[in-house]
N, C-alpha and C. Protein backbone atom coordinates (compact mmCIF):
# COMPACT_ATOMS: atom_id res chain seq x y z
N UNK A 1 -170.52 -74.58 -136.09
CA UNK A 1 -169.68 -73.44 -136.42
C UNK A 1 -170.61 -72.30 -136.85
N UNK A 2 -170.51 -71.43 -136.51
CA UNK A 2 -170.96 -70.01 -136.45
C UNK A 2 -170.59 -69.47 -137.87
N UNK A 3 -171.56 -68.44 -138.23
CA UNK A 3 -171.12 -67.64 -139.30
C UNK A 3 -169.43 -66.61 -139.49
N UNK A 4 -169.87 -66.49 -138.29
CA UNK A 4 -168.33 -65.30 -138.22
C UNK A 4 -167.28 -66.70 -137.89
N UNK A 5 -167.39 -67.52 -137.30
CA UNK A 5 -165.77 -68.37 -137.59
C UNK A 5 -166.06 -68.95 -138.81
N UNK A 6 -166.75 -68.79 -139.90
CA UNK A 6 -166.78 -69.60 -140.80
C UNK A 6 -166.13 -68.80 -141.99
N UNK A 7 -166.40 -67.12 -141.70
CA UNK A 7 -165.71 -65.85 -142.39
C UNK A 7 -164.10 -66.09 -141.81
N UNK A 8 -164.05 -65.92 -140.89
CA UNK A 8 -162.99 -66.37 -140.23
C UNK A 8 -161.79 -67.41 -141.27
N UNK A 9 -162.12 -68.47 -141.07
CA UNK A 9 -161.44 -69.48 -141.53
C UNK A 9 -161.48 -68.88 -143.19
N UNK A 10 -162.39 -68.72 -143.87
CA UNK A 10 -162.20 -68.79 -145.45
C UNK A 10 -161.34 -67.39 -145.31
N UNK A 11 -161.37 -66.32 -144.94
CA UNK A 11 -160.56 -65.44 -144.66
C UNK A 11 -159.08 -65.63 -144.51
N UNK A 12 -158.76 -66.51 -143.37
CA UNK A 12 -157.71 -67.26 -143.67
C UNK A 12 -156.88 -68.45 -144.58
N UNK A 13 -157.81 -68.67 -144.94
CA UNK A 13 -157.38 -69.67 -146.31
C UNK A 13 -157.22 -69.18 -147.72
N UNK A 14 -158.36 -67.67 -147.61
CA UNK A 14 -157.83 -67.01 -149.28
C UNK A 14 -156.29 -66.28 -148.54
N UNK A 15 -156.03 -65.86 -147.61
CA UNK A 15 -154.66 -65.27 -147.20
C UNK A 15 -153.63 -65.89 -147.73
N UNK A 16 -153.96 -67.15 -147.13
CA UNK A 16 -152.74 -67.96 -147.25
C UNK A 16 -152.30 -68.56 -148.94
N UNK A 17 -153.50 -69.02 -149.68
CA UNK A 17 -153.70 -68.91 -150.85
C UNK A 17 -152.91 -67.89 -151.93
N UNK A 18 -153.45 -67.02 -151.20
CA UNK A 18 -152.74 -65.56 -151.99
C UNK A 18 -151.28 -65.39 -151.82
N UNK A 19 -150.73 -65.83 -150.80
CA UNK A 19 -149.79 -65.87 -150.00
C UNK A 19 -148.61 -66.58 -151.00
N UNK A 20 -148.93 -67.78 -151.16
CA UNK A 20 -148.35 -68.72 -151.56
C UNK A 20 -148.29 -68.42 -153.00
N UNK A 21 -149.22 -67.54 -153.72
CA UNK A 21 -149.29 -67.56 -155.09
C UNK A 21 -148.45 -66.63 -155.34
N UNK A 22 -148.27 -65.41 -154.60
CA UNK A 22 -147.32 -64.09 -154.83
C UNK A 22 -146.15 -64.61 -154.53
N UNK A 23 -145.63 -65.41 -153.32
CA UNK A 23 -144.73 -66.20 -153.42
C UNK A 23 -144.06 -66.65 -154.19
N UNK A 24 -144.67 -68.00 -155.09
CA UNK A 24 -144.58 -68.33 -156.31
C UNK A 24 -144.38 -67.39 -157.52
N UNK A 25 -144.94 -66.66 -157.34
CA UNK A 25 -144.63 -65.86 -158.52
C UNK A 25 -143.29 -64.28 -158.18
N UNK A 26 -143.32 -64.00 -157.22
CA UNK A 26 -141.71 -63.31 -156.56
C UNK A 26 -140.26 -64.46 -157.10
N UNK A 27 -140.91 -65.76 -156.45
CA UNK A 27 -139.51 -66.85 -156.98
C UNK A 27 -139.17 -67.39 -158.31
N UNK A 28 -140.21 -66.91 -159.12
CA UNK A 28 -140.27 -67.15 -160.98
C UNK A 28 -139.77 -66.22 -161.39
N UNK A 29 -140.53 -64.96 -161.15
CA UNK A 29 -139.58 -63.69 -161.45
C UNK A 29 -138.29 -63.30 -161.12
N UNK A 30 -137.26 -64.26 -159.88
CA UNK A 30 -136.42 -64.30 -159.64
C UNK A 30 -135.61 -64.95 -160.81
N UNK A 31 -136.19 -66.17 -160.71
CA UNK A 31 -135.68 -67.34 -161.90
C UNK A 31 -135.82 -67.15 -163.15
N UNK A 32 -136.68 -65.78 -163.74
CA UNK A 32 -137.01 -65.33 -164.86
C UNK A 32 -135.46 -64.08 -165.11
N UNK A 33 -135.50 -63.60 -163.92
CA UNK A 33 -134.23 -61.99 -163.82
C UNK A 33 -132.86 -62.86 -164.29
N UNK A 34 -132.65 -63.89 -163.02
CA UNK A 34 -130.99 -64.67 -163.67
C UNK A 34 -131.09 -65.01 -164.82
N UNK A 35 -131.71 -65.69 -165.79
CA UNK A 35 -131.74 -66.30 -166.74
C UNK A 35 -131.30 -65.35 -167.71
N UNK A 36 -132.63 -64.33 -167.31
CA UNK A 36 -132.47 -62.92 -168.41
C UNK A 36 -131.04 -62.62 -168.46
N UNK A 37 -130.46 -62.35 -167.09
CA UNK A 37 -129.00 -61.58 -167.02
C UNK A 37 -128.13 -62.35 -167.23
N UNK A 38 -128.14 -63.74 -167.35
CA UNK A 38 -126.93 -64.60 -168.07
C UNK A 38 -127.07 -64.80 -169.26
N UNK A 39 -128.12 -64.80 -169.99
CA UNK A 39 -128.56 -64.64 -171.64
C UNK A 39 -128.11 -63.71 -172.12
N UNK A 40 -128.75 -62.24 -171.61
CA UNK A 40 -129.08 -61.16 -172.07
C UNK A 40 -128.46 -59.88 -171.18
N UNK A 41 -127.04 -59.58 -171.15
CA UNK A 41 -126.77 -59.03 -170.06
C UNK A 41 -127.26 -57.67 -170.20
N UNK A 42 -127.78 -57.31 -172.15
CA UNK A 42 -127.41 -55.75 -172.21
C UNK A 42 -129.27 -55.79 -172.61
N UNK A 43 -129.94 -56.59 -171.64
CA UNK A 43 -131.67 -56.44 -171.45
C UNK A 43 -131.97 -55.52 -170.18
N UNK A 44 -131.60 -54.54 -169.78
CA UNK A 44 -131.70 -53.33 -168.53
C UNK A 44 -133.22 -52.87 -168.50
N UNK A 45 -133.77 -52.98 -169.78
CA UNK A 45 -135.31 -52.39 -169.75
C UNK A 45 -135.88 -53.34 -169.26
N UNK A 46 -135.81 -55.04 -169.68
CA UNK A 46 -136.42 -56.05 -169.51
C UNK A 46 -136.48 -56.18 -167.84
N UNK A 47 -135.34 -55.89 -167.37
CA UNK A 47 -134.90 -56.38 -166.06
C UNK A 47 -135.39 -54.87 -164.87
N UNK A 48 -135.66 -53.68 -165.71
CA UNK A 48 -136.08 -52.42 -164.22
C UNK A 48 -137.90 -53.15 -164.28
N UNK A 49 -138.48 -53.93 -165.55
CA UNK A 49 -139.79 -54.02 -165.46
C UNK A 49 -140.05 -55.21 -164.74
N UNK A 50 -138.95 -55.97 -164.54
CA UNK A 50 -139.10 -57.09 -163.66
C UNK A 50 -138.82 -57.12 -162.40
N UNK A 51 -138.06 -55.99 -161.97
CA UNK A 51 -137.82 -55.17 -160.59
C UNK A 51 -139.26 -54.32 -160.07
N UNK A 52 -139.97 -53.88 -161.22
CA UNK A 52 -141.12 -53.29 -160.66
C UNK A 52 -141.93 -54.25 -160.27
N UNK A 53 -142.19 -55.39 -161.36
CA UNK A 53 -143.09 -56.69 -160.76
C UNK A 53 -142.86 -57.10 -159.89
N UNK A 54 -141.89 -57.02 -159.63
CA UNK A 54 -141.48 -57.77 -157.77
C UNK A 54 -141.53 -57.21 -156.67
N UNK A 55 -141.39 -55.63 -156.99
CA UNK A 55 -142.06 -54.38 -156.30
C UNK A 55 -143.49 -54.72 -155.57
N UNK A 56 -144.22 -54.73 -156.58
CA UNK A 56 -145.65 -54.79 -156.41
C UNK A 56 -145.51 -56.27 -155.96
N UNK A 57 -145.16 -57.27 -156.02
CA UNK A 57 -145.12 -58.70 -155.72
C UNK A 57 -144.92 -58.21 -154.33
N UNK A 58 -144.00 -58.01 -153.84
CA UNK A 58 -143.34 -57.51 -152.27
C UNK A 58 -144.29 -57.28 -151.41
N UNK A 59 -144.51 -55.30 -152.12
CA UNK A 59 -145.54 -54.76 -151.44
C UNK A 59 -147.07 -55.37 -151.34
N UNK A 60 -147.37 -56.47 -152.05
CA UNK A 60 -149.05 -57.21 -151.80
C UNK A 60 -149.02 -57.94 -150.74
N UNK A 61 -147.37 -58.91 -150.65
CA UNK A 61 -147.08 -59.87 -149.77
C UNK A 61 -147.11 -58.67 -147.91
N UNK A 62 -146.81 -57.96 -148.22
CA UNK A 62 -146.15 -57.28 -146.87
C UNK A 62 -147.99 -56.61 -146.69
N UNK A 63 -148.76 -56.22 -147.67
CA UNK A 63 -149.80 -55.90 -147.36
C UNK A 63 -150.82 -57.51 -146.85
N UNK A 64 -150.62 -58.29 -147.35
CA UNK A 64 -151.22 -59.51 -146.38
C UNK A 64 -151.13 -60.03 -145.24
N UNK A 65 -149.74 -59.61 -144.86
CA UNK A 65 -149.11 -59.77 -143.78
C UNK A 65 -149.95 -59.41 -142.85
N UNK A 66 -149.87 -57.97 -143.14
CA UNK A 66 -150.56 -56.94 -142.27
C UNK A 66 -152.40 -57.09 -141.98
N UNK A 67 -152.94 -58.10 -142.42
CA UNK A 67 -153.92 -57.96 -142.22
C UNK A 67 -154.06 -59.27 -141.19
């Protein structure tokens, strides 16, 4: 195996890595928002900052995509 398929492959494995971790953490912050909003219905600040985290969660996932 060659240097460049060897960039190659680890290239693809931190992707997917990353992939799976923003993942994971988009579906916590999901499971973090219901909880909040059946606890805490009148938490609106708690819940636009957990809309932004998932923002940026989104947009990293859609930027990996793309590469």
């Amino acid at each position: 195996m060659n240097q460049t398929e060897t960039i190659k492959i680890r290239s693809e494995f931190v992707n997917v890595v990353l992939t799976e971790a923003l993942v994971e953490a988009a579906e916590s912050m999901q499971r973090r928002k219901e909880t909040l909003r059946q606890a805490h219905p009148e938490a609106k600040a708690l819940l636009r900052e957990y809309d932004q985290r998932e923002a940026v969660i989104t947009d990293l996932l859609k930027q990996l995509a793309a590469l």
